[in-house]
C-alpha atoms as a PDB file:
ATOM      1  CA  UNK A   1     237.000   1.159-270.303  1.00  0.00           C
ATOM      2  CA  UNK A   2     239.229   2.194-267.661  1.00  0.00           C
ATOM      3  CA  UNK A   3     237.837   3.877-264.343  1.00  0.00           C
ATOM      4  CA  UNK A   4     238.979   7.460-262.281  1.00  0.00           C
ATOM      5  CA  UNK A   5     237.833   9.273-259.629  1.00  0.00           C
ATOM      6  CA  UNK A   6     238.463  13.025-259.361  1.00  0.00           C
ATOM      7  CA  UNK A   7     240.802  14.494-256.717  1.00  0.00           C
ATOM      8  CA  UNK A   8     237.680  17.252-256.150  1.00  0.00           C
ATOM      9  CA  UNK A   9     235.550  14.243-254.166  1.00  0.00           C
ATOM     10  CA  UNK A  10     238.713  14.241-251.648  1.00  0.00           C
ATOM     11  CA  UNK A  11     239.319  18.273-251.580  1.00  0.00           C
ATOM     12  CA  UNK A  12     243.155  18.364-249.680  1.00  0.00           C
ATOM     13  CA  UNK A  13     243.526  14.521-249.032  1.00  0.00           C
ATOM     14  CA  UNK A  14     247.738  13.968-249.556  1.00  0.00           C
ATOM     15  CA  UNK A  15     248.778  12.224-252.443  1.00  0.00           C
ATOM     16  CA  UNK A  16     249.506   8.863-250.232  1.00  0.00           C
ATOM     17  CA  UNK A  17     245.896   8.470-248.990  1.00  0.00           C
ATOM     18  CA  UNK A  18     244.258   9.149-252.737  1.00  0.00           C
ATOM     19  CA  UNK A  19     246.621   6.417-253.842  1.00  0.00           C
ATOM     20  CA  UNK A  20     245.177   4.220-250.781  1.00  0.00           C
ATOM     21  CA  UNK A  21     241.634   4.941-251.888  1.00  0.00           C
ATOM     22  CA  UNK A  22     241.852   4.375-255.617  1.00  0.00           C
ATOM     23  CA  UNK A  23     244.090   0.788-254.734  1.00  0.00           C
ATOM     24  CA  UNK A  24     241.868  -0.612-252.193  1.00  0.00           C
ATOM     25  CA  UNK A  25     238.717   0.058-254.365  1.00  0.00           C
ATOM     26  CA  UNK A  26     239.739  -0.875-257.824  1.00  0.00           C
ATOM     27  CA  UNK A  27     240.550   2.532-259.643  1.00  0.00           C
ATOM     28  CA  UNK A  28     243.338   2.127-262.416  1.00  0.00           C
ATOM     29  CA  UNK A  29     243.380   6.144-262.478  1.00  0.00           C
ATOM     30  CA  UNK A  30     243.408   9.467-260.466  1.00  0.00           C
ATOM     31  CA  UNK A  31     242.270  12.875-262.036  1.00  0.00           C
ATOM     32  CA  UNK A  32     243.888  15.428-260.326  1.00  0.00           C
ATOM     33  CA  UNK A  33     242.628  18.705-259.060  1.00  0.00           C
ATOM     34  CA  UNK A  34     245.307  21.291-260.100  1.00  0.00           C
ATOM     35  CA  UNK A  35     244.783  23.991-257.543  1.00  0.00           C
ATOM     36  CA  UNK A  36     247.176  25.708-254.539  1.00  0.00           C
ATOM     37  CA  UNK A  37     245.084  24.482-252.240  1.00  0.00           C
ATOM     38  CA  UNK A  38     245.546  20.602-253.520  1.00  0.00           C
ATOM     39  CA  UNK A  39     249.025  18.718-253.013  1.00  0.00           C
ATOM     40  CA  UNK A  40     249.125  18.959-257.039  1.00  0.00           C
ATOM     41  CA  UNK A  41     249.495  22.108-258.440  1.00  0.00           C
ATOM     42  CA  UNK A  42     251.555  24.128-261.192  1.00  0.00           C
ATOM     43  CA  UNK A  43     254.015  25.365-258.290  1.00  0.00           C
ATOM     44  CA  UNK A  44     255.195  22.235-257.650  1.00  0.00           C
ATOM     45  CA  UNK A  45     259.212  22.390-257.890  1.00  0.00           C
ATOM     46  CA  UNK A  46     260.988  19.235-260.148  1.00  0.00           C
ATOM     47  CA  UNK A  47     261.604  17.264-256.800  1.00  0.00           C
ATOM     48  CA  UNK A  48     258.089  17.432-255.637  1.00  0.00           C
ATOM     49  CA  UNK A  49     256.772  16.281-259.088  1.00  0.00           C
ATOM     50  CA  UNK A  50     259.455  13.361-259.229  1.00  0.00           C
ATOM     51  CA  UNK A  51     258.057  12.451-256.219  1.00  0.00           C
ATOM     52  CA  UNK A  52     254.438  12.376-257.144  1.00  0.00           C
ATOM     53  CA  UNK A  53     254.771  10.617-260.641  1.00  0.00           C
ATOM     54  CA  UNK A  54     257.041   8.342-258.663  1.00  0.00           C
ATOM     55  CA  UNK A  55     254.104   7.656-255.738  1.00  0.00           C
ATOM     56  CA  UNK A  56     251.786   6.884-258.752  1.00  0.00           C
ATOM     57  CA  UNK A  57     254.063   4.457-260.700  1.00  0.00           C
ATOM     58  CA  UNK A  58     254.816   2.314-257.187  1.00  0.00           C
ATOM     59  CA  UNK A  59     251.172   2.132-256.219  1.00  0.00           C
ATOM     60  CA  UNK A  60     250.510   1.090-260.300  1.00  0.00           C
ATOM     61  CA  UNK A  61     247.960   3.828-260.651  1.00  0.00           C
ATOM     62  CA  UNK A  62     247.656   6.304-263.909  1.00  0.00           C
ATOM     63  CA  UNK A  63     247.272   9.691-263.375  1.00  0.00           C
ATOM     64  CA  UNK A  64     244.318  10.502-266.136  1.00  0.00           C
ATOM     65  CA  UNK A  65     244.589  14.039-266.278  1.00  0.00           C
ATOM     66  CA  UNK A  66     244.763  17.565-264.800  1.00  0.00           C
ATOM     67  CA  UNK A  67     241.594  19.851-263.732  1.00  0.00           C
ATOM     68  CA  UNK A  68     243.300  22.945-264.392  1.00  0.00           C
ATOM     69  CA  UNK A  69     240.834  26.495-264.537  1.00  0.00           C
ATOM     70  CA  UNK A  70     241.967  28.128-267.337  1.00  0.00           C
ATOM     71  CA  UNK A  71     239.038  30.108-268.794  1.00  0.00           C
ATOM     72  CA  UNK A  72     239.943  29.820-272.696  1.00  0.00           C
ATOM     73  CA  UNK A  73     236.889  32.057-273.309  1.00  0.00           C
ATOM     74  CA  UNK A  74     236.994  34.926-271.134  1.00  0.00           C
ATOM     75  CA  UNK A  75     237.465  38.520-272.042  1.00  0.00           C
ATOM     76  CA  UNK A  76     241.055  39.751-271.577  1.00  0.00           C
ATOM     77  CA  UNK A  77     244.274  38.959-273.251  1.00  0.00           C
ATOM     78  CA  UNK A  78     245.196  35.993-274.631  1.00  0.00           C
ATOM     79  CA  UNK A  79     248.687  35.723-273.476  1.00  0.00           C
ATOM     80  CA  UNK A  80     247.668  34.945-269.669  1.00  0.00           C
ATOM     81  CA  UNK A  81     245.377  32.034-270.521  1.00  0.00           C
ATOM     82  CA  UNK A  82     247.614  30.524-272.814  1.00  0.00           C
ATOM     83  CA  UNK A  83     250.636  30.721-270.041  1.00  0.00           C
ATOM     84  CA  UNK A  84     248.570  29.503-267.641  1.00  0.00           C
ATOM     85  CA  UNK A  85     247.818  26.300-270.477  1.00  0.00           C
ATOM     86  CA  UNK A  86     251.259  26.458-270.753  1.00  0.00           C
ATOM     87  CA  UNK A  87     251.789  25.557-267.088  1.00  0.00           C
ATOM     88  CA  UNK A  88     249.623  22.675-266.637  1.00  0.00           C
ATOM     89  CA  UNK A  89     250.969  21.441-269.830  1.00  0.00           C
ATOM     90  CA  UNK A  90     254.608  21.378-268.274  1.00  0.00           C
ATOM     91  CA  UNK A  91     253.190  19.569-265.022  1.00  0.00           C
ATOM     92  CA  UNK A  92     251.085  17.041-266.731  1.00  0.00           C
ATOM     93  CA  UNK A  93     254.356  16.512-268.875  1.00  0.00           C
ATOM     94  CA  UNK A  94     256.539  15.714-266.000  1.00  0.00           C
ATOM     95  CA  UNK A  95     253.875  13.756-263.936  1.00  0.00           C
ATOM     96  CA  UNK A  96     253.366  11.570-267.088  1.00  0.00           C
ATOM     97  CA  UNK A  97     249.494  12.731-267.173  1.00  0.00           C
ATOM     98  CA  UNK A  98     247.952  12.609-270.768  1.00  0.00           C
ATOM     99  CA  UNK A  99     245.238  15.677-270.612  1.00  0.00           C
ATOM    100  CA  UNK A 100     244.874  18.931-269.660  1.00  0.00           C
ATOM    101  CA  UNK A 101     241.240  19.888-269.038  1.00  0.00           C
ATOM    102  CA  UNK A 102     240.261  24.086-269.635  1.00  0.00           C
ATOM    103  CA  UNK A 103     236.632  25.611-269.539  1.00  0.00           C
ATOM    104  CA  UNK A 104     235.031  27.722-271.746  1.00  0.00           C
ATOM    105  CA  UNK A 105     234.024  31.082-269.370  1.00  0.00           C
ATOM    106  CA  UNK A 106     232.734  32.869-272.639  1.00  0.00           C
ATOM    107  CA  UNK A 107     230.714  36.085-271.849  1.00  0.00           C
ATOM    108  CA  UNK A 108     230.149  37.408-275.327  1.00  0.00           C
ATOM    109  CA  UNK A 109     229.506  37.031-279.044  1.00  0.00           C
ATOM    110  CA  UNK A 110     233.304  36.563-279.652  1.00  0.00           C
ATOM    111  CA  UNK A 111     233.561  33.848-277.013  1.00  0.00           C
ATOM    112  CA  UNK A 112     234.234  30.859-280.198  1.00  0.00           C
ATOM    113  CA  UNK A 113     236.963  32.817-281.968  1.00  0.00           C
ATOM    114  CA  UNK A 114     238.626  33.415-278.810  1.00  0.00           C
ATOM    115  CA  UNK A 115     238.525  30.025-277.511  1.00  0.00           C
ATOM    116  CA  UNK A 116     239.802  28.534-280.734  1.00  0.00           C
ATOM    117  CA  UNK A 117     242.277  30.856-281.524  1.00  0.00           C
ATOM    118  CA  UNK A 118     243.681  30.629-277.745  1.00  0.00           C
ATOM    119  CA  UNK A 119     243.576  26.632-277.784  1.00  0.00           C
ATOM    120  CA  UNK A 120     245.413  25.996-281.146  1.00  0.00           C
ATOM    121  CA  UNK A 121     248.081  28.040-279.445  1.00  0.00           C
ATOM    122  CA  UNK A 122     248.026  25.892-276.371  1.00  0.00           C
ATOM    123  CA  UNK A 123     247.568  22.793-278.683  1.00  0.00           C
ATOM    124  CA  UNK A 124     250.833  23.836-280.624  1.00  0.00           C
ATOM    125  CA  UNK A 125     252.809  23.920-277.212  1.00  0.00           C
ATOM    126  CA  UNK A 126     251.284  20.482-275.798  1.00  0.00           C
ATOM    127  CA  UNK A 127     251.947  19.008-278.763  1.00  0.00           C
ATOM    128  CA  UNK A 128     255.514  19.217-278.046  1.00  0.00           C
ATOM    129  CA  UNK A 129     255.102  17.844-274.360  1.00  0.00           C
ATOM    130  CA  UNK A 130     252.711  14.703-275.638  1.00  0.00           C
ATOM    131  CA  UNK A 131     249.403  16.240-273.605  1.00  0.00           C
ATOM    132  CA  UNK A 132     246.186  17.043-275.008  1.00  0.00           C
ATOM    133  CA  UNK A 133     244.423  19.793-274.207  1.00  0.00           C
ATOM    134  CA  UNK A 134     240.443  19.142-273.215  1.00  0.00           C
ATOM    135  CA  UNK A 135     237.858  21.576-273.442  1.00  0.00           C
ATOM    136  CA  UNK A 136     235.105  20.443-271.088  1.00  0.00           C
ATOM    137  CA  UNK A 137     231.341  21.118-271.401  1.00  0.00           C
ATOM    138  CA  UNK A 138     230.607  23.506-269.356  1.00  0.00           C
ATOM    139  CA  UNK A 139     229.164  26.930-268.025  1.00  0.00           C
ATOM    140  CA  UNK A 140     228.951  29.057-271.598  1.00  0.00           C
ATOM    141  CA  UNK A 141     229.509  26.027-273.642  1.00  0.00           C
ATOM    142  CA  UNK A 142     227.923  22.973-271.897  1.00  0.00           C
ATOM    143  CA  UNK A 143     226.732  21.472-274.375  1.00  0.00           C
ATOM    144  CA  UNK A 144     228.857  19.119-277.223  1.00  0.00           C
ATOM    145  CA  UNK A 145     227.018  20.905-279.844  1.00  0.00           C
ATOM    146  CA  UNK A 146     228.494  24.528-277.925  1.00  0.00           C
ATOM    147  CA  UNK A 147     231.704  22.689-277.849  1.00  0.00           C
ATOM    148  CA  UNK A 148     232.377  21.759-281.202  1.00  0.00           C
ATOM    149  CA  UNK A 149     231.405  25.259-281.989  1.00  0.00           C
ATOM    150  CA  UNK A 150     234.977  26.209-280.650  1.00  0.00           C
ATOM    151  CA  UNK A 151     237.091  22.440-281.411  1.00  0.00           C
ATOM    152  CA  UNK A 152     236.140  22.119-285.248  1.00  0.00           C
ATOM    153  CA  UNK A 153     237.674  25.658-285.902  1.00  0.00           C
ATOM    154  CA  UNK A 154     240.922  24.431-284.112  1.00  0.00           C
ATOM    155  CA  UNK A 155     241.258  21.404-285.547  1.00  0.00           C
ATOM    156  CA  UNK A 156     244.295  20.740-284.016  1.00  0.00           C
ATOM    157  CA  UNK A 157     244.864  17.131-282.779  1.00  0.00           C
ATOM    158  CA  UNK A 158     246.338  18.086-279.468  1.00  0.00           C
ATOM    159  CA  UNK A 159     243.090  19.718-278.667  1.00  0.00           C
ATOM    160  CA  UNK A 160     240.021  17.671-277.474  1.00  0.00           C
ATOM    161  CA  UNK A 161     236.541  17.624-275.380  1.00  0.00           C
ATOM    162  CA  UNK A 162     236.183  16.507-272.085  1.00  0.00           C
ATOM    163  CA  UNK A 163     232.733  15.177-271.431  1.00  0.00           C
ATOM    164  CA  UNK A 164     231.065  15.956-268.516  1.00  0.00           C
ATOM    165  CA  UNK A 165     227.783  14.017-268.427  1.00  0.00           C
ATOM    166  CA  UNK A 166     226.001  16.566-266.025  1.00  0.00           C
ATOM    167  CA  UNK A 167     226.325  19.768-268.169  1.00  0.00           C
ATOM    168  CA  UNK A 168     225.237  18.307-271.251  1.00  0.00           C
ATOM    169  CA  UNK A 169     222.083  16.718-269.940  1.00  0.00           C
ATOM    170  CA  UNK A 170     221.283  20.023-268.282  1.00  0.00           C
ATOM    171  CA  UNK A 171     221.666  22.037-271.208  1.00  0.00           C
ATOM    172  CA  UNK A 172     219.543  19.710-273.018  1.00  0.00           C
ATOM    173  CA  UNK A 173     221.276  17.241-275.071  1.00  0.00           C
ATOM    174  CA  UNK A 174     220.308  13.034-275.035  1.00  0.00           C
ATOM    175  CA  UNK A 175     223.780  11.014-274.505  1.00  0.00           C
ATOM    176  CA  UNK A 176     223.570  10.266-278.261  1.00  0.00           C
ATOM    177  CA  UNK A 177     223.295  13.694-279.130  1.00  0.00           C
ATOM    178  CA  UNK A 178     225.977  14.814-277.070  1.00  0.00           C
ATOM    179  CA  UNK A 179     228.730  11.699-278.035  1.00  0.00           C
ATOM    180  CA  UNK A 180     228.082  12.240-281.599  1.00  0.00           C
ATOM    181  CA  UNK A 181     229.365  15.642-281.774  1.00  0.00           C
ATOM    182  CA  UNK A 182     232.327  15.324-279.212  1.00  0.00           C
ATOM    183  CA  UNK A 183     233.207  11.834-280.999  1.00  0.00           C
ATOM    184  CA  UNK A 184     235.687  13.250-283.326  1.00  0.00           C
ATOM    185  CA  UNK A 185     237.412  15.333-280.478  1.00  0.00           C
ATOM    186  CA  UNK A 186     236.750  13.013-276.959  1.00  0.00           C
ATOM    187  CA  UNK A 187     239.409  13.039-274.505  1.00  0.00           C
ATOM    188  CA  UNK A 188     237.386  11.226-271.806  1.00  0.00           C
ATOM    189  CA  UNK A 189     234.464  11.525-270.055  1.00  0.00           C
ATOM    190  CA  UNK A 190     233.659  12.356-266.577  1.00  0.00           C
ATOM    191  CA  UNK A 191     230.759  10.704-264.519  1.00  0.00           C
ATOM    192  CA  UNK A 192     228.752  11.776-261.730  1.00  0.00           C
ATOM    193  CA  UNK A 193     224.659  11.874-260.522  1.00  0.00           C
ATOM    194  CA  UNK A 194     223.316  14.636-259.072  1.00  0.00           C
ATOM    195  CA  UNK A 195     220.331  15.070-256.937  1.00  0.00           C
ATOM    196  CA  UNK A 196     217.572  17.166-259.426  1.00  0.00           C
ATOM    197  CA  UNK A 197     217.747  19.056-262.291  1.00  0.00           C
ATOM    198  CA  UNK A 198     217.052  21.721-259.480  1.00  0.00           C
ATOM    199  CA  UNK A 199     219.701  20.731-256.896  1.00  0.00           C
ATOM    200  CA  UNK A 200     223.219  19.703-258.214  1.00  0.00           C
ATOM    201  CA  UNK A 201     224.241  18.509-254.897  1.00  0.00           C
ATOM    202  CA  UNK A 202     226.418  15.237-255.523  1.00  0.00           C
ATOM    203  CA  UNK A 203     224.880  11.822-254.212  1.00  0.00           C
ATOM    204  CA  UNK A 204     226.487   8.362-255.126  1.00  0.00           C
ATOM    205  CA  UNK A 205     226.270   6.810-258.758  1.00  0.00           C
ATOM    206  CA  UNK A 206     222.803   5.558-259.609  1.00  0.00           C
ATOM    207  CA  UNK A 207     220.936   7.647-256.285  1.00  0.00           C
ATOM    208  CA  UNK A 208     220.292  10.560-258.494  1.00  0.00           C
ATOM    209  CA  UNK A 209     218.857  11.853-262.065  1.00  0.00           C
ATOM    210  CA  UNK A 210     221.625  11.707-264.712  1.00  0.00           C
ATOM    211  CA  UNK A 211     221.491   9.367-267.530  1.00  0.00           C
ATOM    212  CA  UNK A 212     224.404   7.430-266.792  1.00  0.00           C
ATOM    213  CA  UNK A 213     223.069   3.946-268.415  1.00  0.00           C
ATOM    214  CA  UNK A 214     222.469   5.221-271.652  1.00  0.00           C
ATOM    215  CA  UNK A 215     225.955   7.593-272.142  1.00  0.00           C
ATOM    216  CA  UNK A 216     228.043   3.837-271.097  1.00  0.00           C
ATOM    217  CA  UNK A 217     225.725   2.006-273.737  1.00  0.00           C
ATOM    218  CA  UNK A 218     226.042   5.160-276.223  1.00  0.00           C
ATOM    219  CA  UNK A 219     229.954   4.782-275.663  1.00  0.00           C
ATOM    220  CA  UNK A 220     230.157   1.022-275.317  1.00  0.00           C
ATOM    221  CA  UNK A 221     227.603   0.873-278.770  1.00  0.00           C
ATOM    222  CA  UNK A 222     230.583   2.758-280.950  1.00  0.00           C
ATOM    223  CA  UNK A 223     233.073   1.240-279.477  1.00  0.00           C
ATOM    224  CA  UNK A 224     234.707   4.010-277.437  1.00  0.00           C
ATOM    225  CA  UNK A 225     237.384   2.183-274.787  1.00  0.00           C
ATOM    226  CA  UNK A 226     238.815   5.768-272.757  1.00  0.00           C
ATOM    227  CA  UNK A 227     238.733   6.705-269.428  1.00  0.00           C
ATOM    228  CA  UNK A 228     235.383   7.203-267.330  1.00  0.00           C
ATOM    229  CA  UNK A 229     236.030   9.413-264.689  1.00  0.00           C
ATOM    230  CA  UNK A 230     233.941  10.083-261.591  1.00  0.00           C
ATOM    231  CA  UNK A 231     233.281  13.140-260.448  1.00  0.00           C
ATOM    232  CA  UNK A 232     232.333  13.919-257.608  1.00  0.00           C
ATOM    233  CA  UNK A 233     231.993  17.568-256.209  1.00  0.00           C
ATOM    234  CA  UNK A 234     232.398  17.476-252.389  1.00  0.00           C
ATOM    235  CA  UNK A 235     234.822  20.537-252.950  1.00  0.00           C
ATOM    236  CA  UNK A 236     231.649  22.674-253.448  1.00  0.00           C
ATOM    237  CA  UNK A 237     229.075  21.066-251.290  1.00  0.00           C
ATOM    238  CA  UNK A 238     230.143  20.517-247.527  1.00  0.00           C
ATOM    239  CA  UNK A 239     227.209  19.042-246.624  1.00  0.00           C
ATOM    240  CA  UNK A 240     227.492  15.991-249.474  1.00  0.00           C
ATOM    241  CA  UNK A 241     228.621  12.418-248.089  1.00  0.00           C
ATOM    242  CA  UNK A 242     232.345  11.858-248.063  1.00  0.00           C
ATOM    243  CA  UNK A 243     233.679   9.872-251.228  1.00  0.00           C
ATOM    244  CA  UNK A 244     235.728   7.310-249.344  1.00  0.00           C
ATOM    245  CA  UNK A 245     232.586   5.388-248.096  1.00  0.00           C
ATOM    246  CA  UNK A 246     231.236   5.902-251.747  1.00  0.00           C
ATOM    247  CA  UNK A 247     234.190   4.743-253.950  1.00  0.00           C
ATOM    248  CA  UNK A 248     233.474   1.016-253.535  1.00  0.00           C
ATOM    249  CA  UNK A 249     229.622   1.094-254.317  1.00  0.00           C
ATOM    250  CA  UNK A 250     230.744   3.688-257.111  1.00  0.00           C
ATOM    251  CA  UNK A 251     233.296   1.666-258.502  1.00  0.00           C
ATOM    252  CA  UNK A 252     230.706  -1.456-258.811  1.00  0.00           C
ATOM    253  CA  UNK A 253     228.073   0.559-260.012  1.00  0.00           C
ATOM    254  CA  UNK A 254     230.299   1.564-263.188  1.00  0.00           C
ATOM    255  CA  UNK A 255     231.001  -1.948-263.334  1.00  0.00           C
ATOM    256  CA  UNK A 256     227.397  -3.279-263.347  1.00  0.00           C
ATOM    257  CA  UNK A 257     226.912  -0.570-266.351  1.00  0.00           C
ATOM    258  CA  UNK A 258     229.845  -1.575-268.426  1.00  0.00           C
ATOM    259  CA  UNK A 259     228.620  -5.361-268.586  1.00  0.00           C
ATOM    260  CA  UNK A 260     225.106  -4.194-269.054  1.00  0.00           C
ATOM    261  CA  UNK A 261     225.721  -2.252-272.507  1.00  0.00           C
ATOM    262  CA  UNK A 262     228.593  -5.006-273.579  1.00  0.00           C
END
């Protein structure tokens, strides 16, 4: 498996320093945060994302994906969600980035049909562009059995599930549970530990509560060889240790678990 960290554990570091960070500590990827307040973001003109796919290729690092916000759930009109798909899709295309990710945001009884409907839209378009789209468990559908209540209406190949290890185990699903419905659909799957069940303050892999050995022996046991990306959500917790002087320990940690489940 191949190992990421998440631009959201370095909230507004420049594209130069990530690079440093994921080099000097042994990450082949970079998930990117794809926000205005980021350095990677749908306004971006062409020269600007030249010049970012082209920092990536020098410093031989993949850029795994885009964390767009796109809520393909919500109430409201489709058209805006599906432009705003639309938009990642276009940057991912020209930074040479693989997936998309979207979240649910459902608030009613209709929140499936709108999610699928919206997505095989959006899968239609990326298909065109080579990027999958990634729903990712979370808020109304954070579990993989919520999840494939939306991706095996779409069934659209374009269109996928982004695992997030956290939401899943929170909303009650074993590893096994949750890889054997998002098997069909998986994208890639983001890592992270959290304090408590209570507290989902981020602390460095293997210091919390989240079942991180079993989902790499579940994934290594069927023979799943993506992307494991770590997550970690400084952006939303000020008072949570700085990723740099995590990424090494991190980075072995995932390491140690990949060799124990091979």
């Amino acid at each position: 498996m191949k190992l990421a960290f998440s631009t959201l554990g370095v909230p507004g570091v420049p594209l130069p320093e990530v690079l440093r960070l994921a080099v000097a500590h042994g990450y082949h990827g970079v998930e990117l945060r794809a926000h205005p307040e980021e350095p990677v973001h749908p306004g971006l003109g062409p020269d600007e994302r030249a010049d970012a796919a082209a920092g990536f290729k020098a410093a031989g690092v993949e850029i795994l994906g885009l964390a767009g916000y796109p809520r393909v759930a919500a109430p409201g009109a489709d058209e805006p969600v599906i432009e705003e798909i639309r938009q990642l899709v276009d940057l991912a295309h020209d930074l040479g980035a693989p997936f998309v990710r979207v979240f649910p945001g459902g608030e009613d009884e209709h929140a499936d049909a709108v999610a699928a409907r919206r997505l095989g839209t959006a899968g239609e378009y990326a298909a065109g562009l080579g990027v999958r789209v990634l729903l990712e468990t979370h808020d109304s559908h954070r579990t993989g059995a919520d999840a494939i209540r939306v991706l095996g209406p779409v069934g659209h190949r374009q269109v996928g599930a982004l695992w997030d290890v956290m939401h899943t185990w929170l909303g009650g699903e074993q590893p096994r549970e949750s890889y054997a419905a998002l098997a069909p659909y998986l994208g890639y799957v983001q890592v992270k530990d959290i304090a408590s069940a209570e507290d989902s303050t981020p602390v460095a892999l293997g210091a919390g509560v989240l079942p991180l050995a079993e989902c790499v022996e579940v994934l290594t046991r069927n023979g799943w060889d993506g992307w494991l990306c770590w997550e970690y959500e400084k952006r939303w917790y000020e008072h949570a240790e700085p990723l740099p002087g995590l990424l090494g320990a991190g980075r072995e940690h995932l390491g140690r678990l990949l060799n124990d489940s091979a």
